[in-house]
Protein backbone atom coordinates (compact mmCIF):
# COMPACT_ATOMS: atom_id res chain seq x y z
CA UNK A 1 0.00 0.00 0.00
CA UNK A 2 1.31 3.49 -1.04
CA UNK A 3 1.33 6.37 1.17
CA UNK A 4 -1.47 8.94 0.60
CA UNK A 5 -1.45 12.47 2.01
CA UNK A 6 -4.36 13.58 4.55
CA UNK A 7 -6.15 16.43 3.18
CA UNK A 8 -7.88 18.34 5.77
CA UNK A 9 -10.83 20.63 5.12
CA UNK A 10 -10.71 23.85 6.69
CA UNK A 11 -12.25 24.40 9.77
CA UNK A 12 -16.05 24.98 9.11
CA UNK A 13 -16.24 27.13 12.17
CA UNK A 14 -13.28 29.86 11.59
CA UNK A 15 -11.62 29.26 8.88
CA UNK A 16 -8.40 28.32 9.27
CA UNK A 17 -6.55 25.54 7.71
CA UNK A 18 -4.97 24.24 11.04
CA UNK A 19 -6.80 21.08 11.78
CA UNK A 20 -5.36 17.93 12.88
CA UNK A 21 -5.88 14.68 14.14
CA UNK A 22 -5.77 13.87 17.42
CA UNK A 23 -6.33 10.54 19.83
CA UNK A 24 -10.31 10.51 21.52
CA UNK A 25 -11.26 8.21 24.36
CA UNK A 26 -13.25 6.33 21.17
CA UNK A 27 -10.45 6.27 18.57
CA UNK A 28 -9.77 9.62 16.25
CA UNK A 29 -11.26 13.21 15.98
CA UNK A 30 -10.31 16.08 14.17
CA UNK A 31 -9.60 19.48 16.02
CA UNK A 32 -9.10 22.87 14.90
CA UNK A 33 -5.38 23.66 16.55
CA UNK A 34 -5.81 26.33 18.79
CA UNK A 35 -1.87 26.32 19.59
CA UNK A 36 -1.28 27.31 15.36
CA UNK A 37 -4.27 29.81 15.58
CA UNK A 38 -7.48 27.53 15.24
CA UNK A 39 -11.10 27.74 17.25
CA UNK A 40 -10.87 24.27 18.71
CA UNK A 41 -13.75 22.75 16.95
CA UNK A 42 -13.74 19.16 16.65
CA UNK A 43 -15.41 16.86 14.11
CA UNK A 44 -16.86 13.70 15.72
CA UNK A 45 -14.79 10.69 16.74
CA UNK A 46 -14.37 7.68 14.87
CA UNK A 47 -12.47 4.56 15.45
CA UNK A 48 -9.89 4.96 12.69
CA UNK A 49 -8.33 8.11 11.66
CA UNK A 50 -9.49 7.89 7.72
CA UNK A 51 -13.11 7.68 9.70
CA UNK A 52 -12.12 10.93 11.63
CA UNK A 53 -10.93 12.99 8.60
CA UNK A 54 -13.92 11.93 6.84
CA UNK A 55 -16.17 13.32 9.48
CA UNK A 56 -14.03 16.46 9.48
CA UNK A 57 -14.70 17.14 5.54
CA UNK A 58 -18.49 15.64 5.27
CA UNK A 59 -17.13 13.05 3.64
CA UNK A 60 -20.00 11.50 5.85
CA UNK A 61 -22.57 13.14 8.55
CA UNK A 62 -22.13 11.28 11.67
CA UNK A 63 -25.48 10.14 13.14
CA UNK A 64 -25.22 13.02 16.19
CA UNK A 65 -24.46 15.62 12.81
CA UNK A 66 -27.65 14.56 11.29
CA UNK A 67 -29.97 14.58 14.89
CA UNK A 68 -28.98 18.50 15.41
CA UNK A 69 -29.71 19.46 11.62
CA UNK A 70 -33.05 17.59 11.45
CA UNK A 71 -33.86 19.32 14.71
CA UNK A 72 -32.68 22.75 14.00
CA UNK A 73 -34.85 22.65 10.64
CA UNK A 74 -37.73 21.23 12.52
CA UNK A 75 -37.18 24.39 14.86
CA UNK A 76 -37.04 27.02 11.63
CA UNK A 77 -40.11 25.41 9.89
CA UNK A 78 -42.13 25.31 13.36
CA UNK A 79 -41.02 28.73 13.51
CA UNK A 80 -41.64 30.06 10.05
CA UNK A 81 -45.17 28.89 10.62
């Protein structure tokens, strides 16, 4: 197997391309480095680190991800109405 680089996404919430990966008490997640400038968001945790990065770039919504958008548009439609 050949090594591939890791292409991080810019962090959603500032901006900044200073993400990395870093251990969780459930594998990998993906923080926004707040030592190199970042907000210190962090994508969800997955077991592997490809799972983590994925996460990180919406490669994939992570079940929790797709809970707190389906109940923030519930909120805007209930209160559009």
């Amino acid at each position: 197997m050949s090594w591939q680089p890791i292409n991080l996404a810019v962090c959603p919430c500032c901006g900044f391309d200073v993400a990395r990966i870093a251990p969780a008490s459930d594998g990998f997640r993906v923080i926004c480095d707040m030592e190199r400038g970042g907000c210190g968001a962090e994508g969800g945790s997955a077991k592997t680190e490809p799972g983590a990065v994925g996460l990180w770039n919406n490669d994939y919504p992570s079940p929790g991800a797709v809970a707190l958008t389906n109940a923030a548009l519930k909120r805007v439609w209930c209160w559009q109405r």
